[in-house]
N, C-alpha and C. Protein backbone atom coordinates (compact mmCIF):
# COMPACT_ATOMS: atom_id res chain seq x y z
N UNK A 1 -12.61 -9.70 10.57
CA UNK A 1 -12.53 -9.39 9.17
C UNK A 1 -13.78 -9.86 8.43
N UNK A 2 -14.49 -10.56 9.08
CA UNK A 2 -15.92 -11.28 8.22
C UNK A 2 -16.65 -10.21 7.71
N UNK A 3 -17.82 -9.61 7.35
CA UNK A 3 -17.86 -8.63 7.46
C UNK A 3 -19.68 -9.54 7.01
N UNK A 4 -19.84 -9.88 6.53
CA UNK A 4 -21.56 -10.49 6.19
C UNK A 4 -22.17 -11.02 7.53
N UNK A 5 -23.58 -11.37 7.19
CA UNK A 5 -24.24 -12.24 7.97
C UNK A 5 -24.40 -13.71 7.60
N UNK A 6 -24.74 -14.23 8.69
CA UNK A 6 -24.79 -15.34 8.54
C UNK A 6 -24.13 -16.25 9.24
N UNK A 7 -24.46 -18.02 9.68
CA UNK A 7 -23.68 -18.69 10.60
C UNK A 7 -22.50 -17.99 11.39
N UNK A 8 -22.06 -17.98 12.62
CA UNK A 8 -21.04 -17.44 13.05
C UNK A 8 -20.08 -18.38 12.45
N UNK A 9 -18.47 -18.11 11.99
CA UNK A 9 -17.17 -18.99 11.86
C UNK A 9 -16.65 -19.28 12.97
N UNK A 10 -16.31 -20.78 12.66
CA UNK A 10 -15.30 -21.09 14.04
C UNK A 10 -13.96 -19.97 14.14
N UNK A 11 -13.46 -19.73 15.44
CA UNK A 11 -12.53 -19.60 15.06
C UNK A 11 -11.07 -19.96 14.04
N UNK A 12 -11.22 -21.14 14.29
CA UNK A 12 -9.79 -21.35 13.39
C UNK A 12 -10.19 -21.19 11.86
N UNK A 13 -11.52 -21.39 11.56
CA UNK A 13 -11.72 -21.72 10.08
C UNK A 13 -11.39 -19.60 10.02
N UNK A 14 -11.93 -19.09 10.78
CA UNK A 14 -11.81 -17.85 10.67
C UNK A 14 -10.22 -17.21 10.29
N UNK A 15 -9.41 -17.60 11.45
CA UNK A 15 -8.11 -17.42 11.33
C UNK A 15 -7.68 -17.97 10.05
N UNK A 16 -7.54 -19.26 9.53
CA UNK A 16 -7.10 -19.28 8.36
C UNK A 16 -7.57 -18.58 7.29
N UNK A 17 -9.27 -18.30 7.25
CA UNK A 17 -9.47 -17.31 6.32
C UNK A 17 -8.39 -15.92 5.94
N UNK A 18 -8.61 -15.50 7.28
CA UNK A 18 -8.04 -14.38 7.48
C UNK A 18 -6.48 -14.47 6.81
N UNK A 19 -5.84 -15.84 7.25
CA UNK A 19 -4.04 -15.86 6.69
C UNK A 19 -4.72 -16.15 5.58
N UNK A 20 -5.31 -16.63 5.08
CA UNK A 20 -5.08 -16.86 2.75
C UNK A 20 -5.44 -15.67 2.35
N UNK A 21 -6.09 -14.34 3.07
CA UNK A 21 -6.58 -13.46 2.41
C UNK A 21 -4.63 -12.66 2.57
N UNK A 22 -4.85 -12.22 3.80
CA UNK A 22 -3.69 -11.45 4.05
C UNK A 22 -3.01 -12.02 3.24
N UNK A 23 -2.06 -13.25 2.91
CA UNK A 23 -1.12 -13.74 2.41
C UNK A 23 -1.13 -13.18 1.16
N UNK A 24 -2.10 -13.64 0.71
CA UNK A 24 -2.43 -13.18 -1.13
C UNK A 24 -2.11 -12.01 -1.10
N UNK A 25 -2.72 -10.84 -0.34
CA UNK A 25 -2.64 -9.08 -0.21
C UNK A 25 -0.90 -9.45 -0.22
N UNK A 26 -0.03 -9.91 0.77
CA UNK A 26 1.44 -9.89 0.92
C UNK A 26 1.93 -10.22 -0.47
N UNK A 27 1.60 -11.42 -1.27
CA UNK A 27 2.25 -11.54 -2.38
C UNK A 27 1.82 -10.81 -3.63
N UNK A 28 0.47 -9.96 -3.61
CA UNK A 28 0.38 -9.00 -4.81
C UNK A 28 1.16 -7.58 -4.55
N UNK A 29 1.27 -7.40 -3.09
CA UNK A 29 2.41 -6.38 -3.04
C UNK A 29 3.25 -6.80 -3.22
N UNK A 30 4.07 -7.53 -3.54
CA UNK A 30 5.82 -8.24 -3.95
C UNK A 30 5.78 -7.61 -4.87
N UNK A 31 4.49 -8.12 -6.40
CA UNK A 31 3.98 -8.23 -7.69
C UNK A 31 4.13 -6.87 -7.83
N UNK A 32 3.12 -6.03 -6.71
CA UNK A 32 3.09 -4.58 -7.31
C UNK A 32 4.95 -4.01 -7.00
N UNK A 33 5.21 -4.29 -6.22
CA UNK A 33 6.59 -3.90 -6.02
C UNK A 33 7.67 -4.16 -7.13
N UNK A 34 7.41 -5.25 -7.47
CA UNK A 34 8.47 -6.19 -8.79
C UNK A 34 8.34 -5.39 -9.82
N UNK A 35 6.94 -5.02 -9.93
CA UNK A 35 6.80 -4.36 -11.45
C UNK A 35 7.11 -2.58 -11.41
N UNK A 36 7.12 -2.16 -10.34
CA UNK A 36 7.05 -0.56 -10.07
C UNK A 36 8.64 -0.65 -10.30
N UNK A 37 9.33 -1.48 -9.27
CA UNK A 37 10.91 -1.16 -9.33
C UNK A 37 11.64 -1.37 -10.79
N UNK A 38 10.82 -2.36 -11.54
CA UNK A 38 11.61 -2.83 -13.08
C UNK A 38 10.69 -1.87 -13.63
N UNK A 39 10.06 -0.98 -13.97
CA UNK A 39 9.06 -0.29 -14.87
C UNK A 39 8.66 1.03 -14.56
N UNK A 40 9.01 1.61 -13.49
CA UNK A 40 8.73 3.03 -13.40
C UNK A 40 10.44 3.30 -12.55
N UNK A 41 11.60 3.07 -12.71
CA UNK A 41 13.03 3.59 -12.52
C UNK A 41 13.51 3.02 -11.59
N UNK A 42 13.50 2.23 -10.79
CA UNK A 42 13.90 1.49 -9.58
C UNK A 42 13.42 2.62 -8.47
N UNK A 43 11.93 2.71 -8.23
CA UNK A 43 11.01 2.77 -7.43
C UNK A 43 9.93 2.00 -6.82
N UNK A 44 10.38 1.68 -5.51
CA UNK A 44 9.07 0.85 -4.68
C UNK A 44 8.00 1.79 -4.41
N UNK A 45 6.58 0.80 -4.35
CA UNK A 45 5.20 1.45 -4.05
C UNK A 45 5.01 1.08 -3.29
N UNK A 46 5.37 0.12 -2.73
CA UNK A 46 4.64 -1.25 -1.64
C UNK A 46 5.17 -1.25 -0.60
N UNK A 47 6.64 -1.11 -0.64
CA UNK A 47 7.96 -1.04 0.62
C UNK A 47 8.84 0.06 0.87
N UNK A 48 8.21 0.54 1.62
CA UNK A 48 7.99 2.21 1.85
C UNK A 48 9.67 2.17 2.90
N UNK A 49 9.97 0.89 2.94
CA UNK A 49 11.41 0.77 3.95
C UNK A 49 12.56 0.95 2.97
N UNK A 50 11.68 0.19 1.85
CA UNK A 50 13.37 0.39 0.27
C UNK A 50 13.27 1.46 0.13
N UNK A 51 12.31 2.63 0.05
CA UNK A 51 12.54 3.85 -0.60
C UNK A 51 13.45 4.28 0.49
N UNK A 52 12.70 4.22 1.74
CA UNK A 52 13.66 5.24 3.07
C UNK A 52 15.43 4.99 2.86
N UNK A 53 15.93 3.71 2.37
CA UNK A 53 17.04 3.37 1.64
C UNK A 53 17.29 4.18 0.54
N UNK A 54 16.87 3.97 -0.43
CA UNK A 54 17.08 4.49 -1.71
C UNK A 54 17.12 6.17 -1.49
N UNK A 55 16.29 6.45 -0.58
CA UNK A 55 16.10 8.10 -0.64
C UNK A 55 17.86 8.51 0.00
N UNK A 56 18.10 7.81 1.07
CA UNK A 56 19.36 8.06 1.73
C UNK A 56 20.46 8.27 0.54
N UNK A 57 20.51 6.75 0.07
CA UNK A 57 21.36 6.79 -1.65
C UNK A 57 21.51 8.28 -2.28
N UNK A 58 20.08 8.07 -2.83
CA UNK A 58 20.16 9.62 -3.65
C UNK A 58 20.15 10.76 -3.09
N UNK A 59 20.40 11.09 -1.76
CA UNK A 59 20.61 12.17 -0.87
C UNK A 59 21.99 12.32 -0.97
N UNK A 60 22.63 11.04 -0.80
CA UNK A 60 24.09 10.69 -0.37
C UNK A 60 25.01 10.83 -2.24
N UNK A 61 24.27 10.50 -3.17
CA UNK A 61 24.57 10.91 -4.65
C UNK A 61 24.88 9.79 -5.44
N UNK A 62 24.87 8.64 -4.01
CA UNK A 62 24.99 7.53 -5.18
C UNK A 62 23.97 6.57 -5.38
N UNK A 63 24.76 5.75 -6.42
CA UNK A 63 24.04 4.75 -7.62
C UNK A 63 22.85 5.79 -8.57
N UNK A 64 21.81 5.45 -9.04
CA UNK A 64 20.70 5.64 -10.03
C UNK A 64 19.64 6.43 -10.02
N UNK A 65 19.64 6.40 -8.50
CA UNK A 65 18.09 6.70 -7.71
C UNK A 65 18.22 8.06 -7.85
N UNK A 66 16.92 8.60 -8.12
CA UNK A 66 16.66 9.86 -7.97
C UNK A 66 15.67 10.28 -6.64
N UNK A 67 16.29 11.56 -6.10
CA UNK A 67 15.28 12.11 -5.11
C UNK A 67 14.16 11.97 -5.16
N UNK A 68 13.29 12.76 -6.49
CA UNK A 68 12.07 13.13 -6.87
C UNK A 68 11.22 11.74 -6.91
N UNK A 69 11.59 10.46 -7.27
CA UNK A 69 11.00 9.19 -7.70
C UNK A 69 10.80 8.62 -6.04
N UNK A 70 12.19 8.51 -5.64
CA UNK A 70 11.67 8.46 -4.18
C UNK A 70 10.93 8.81 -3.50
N UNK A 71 11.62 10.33 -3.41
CA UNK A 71 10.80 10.84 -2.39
C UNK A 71 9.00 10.86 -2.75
N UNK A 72 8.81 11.21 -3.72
CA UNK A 72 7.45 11.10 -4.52
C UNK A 72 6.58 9.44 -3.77
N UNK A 73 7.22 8.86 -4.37
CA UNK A 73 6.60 7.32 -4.11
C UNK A 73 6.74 7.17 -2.24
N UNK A 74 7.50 8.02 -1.31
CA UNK A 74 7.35 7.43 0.04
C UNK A 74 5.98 8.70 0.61
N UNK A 75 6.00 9.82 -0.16
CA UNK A 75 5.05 10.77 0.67
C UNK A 75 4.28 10.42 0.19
N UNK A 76 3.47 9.47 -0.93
CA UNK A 76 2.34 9.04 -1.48
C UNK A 76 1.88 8.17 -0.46
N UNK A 77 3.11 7.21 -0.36
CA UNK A 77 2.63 5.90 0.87
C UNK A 77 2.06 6.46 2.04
N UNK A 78 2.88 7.54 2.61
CA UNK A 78 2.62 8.00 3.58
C UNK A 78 0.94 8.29 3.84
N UNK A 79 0.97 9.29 2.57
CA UNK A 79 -0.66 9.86 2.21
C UNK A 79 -1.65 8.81 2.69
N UNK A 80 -1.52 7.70 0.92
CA UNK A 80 -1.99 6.33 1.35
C UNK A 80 -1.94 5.50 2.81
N UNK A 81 -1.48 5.73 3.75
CA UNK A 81 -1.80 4.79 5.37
C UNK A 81 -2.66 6.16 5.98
N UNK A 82 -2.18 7.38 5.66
CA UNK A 82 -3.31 8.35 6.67
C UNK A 82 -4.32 8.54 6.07
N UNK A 83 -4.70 8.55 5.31
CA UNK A 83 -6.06 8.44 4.45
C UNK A 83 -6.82 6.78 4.89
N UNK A 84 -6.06 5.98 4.98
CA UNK A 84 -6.60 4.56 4.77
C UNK A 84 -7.17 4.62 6.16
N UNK A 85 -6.25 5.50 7.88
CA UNK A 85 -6.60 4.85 8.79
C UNK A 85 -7.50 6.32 9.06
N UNK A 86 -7.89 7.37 7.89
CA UNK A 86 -9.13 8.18 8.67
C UNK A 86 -10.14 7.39 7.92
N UNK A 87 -9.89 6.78 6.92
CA UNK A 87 -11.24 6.41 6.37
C UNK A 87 -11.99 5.25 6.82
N UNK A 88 -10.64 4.24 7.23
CA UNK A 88 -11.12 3.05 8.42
C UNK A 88 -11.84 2.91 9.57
N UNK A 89 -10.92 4.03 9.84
CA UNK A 89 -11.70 4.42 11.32
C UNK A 89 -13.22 5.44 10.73
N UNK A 90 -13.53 5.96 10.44
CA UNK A 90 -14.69 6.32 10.27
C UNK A 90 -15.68 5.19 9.75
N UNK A 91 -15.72 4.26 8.89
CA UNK A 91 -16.09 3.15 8.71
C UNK A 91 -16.42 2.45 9.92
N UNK A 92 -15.48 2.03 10.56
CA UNK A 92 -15.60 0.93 12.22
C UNK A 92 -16.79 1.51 12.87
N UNK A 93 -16.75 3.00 13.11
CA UNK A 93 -17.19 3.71 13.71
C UNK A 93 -18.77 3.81 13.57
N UNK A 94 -18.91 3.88 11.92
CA UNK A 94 -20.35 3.66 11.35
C UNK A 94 -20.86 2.43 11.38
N UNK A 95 -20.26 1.16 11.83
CA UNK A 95 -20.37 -0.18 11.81
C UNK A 95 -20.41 -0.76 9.99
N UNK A 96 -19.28 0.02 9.55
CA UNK A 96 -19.55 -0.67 7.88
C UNK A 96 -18.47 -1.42 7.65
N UNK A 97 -18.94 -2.15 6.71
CA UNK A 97 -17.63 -3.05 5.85
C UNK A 97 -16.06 -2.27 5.51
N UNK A 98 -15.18 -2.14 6.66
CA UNK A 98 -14.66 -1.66 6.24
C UNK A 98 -13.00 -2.21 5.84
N UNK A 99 -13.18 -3.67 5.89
CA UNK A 99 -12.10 -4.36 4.83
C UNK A 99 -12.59 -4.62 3.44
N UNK A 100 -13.58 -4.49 3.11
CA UNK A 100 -13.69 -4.92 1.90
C UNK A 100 -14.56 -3.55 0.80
N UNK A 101 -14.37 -2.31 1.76
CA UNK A 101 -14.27 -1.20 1.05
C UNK A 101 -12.75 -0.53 0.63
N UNK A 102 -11.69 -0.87 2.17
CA UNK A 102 -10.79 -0.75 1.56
C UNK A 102 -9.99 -1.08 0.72
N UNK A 103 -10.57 -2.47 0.60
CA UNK A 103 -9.73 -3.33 -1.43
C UNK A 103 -10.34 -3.13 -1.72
N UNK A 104 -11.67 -2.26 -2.09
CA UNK A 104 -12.14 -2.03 -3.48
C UNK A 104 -11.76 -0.66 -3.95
N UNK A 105 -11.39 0.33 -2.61
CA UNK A 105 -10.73 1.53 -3.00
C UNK A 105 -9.48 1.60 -3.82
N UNK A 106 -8.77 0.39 -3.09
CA UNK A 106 -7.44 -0.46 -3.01
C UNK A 106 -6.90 -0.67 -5.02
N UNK A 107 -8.19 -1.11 -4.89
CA UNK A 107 -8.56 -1.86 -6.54
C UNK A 107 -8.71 -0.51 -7.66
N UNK A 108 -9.67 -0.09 -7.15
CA UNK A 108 -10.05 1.32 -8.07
C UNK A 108 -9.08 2.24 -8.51
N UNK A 109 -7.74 2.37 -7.55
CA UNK A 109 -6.68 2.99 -7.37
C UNK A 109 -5.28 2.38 -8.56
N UNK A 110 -5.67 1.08 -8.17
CA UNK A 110 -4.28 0.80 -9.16
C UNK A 110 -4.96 -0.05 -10.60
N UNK A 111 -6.05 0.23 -10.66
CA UNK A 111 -6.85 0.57 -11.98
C UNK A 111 -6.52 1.83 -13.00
N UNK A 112 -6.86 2.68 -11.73
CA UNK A 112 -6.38 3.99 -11.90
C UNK A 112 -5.34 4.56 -12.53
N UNK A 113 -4.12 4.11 -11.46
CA UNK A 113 -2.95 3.90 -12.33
C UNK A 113 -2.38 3.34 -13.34
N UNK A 114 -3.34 2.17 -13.84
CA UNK A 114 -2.96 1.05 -15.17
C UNK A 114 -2.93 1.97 -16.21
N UNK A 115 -4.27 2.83 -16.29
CA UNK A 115 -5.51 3.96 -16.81
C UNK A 115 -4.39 4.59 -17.55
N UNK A 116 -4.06 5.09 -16.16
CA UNK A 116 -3.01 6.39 -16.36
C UNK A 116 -1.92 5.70 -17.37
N UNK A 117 -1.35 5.05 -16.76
CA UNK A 117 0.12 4.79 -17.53
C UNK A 117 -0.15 4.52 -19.22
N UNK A 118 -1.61 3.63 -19.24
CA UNK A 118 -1.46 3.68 -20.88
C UNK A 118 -1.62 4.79 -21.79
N UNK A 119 -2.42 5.83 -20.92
CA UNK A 119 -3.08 6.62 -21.38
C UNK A 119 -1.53 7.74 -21.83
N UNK A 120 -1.27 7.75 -20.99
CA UNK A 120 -0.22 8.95 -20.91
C UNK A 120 1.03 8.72 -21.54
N UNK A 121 1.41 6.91 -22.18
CA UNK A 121 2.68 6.15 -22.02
C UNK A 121 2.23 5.61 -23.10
N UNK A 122 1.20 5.11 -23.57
CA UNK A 122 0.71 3.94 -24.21
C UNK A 122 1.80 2.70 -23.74
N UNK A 123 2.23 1.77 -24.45
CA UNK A 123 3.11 0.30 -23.86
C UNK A 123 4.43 0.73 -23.94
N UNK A 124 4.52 2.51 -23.51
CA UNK A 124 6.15 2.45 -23.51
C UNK A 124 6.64 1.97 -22.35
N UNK A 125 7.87 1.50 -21.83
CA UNK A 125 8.61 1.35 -20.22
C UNK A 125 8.30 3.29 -19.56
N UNK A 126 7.96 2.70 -18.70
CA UNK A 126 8.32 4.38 -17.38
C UNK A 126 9.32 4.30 -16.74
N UNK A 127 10.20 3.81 -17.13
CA UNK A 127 12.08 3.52 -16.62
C UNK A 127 12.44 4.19 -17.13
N UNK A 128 12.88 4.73 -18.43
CA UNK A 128 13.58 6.13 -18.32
C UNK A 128 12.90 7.37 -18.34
N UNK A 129 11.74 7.32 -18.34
CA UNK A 129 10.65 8.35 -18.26
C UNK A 129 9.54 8.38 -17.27
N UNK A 130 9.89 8.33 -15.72
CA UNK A 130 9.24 8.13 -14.75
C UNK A 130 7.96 9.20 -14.75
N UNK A 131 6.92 8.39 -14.42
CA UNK A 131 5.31 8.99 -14.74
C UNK A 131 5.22 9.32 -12.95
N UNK A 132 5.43 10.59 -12.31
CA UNK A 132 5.21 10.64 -10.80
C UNK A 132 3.83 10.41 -10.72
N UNK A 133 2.91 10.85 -11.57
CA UNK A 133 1.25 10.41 -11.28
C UNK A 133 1.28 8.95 -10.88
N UNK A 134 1.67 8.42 -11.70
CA UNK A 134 1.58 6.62 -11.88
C UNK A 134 2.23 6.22 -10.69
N UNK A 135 3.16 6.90 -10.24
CA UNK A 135 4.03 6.30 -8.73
C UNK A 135 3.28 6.92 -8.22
N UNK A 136 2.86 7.81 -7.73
CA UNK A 136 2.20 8.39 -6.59
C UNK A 136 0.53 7.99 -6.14
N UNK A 137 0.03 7.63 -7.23
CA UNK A 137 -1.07 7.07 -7.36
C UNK A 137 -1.04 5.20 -6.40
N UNK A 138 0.47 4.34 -7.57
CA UNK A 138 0.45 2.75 -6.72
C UNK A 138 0.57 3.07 -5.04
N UNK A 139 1.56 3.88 -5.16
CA UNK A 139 2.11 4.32 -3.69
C UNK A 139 1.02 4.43 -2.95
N UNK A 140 0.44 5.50 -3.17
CA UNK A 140 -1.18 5.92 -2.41
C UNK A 140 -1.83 4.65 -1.99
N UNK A 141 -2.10 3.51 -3.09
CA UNK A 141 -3.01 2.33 -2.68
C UNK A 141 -2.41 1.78 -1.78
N UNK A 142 -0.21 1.53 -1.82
CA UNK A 142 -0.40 0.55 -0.98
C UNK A 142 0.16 1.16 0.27
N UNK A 143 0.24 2.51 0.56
CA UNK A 143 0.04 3.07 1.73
C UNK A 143 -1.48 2.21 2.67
N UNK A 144 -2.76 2.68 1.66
CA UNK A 144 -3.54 1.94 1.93
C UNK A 144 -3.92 0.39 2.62
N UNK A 145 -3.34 -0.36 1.39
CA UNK A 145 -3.60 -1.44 1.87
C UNK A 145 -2.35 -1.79 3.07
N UNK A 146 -1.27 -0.83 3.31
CA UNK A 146 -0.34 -0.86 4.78
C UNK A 146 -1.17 -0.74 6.35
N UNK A 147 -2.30 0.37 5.74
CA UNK A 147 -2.80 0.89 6.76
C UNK A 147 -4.04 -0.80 7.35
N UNK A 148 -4.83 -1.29 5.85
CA UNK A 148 -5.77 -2.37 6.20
C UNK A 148 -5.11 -3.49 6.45
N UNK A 149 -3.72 -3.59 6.63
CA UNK A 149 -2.84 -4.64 7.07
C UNK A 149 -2.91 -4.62 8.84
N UNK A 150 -2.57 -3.43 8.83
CA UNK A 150 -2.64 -3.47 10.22
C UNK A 150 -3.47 -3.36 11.27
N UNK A 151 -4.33 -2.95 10.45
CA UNK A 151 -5.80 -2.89 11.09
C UNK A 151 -6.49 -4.20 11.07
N UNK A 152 -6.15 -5.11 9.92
CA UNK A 152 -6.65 -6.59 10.31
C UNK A 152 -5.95 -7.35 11.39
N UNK A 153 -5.14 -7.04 11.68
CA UNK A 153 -3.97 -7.29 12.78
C UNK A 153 -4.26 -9.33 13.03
N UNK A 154 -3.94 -9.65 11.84
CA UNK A 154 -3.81 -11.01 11.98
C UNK A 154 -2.82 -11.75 12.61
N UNK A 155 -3.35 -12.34 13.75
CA UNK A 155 -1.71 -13.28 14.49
C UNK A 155 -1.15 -14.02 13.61
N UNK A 156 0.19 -13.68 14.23
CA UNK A 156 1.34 -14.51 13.13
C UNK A 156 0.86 -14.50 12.07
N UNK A 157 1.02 -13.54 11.47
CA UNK A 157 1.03 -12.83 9.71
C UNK A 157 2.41 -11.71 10.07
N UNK A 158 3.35 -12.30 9.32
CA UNK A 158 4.33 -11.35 9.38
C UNK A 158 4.42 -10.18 8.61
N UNK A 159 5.22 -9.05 9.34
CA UNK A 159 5.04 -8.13 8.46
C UNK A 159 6.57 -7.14 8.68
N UNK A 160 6.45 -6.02 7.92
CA UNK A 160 8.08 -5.43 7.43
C UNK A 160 7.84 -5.19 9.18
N UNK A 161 8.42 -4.99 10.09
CA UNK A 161 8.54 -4.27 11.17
C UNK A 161 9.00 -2.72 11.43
N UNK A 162 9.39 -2.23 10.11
CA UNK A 162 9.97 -0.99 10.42
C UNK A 162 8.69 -0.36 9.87
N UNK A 163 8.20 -0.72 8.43
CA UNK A 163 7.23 -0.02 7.94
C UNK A 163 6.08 -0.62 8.54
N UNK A 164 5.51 -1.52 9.47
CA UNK A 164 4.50 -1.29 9.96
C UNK A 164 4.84 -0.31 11.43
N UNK A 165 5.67 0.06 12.21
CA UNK A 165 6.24 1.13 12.87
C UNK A 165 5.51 2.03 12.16
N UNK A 166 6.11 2.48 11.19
CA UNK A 166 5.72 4.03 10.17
C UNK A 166 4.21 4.43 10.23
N UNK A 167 4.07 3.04 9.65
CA UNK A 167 2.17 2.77 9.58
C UNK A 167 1.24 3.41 10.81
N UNK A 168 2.23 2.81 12.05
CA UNK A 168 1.01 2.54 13.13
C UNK A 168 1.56 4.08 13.60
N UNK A 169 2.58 4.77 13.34
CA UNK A 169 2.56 6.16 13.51
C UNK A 169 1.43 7.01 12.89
N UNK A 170 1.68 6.47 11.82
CA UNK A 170 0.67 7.38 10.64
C UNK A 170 -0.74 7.06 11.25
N UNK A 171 -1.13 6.12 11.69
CA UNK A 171 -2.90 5.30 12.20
C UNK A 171 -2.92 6.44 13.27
N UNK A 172 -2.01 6.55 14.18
CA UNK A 172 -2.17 6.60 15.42
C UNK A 172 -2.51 8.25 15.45
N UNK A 173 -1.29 9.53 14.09
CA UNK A 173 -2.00 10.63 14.24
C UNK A 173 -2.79 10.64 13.20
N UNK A 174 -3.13 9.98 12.44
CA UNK A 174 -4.51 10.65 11.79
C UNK A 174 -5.53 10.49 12.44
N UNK A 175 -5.45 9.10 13.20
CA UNK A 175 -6.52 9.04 14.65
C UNK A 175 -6.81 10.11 15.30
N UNK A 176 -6.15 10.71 15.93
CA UNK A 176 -6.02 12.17 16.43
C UNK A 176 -6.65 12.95 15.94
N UNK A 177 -6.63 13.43 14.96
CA UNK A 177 -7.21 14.18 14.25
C UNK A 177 -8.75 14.40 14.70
């Protein structure tokens, strides 16, 4: 994950680098998750495993959830990890920085979406008036940053197990490609 020159890192100082970065990435997705589910209708961006839930719900007719919010916010994620692992992999490939292009894409994205929501919302709630740009957009990043999760493949850094499954599907055919 280093990505500069300069002194080689020990390993361990390396490894812990690596867990405070990942960790932080794990707890601003909670953040982005906390605020998408209370503020754009009880929709996740981040945990592409609650929607696959929620989508069942609103298939099935119950509780709140709507199809469209779901389903919207899981094919974004989706987007977001196959985009993240053609653009990764083309990066590796060129020998470029390619963890710390993908948080700045990462960044630019749910900028993007801030953008959007005031622009389109000014400081209203998107709870009863779900903005699909604004979900489809967080979704997209943290498809993304799903895909640079797993591609940093840090030992013992835990992760969802079903949605990194999904992920390493999604890596594996856009690889293909």
């Amino acid at each position: 994950m280093r990505e500069e020159s300069g002194p080689p890192l020990s390993a361990d100082h390396r490894e812990r680098q690596q867990t405070v970065v990942m960790t932080t990435l794990t707890v601003l997705a909670g953040a982005v998750d906390a605020v998408s589910f209370l503020t754009m209708g009880h929709v996740f961006t981040a945990l592409a495993t609650g929607n696959v839930l929620f989508l069942a719900f609103a298939v099935a007719g119950e509780g709140q959830v709507t199809v469209g919010r779901t389903a919207s916010a899981l094919a974004a994620f989706v987007l977001g990890a196959a985009a993240g692992a053609l653009v990764t992999t083309g990066l590796v490939a060129r020998r470029r920085h390619w963890f710390a292009a993908a948080l700045a894409i990462e960044g630019v994205l749910l900028a993007l979406a801030g953008l959007t929501a005031l622009w389109r919302h000014g400081s209203r709630s998107l709870t009863d008036d779900p903005d699909y740009l604004v979900i489809a957009i967080v979704a997209f990043a943290m498809g993304l940053r799903a895909d640079t999760a797993l591609r940093a493949a840090v030992p013992g850094m835990p992760t969802q197990l079903a949605q990194m499954s999904l992920v390493r599907l999604i890596h594996g055919l856009a690889g293909a490609v």
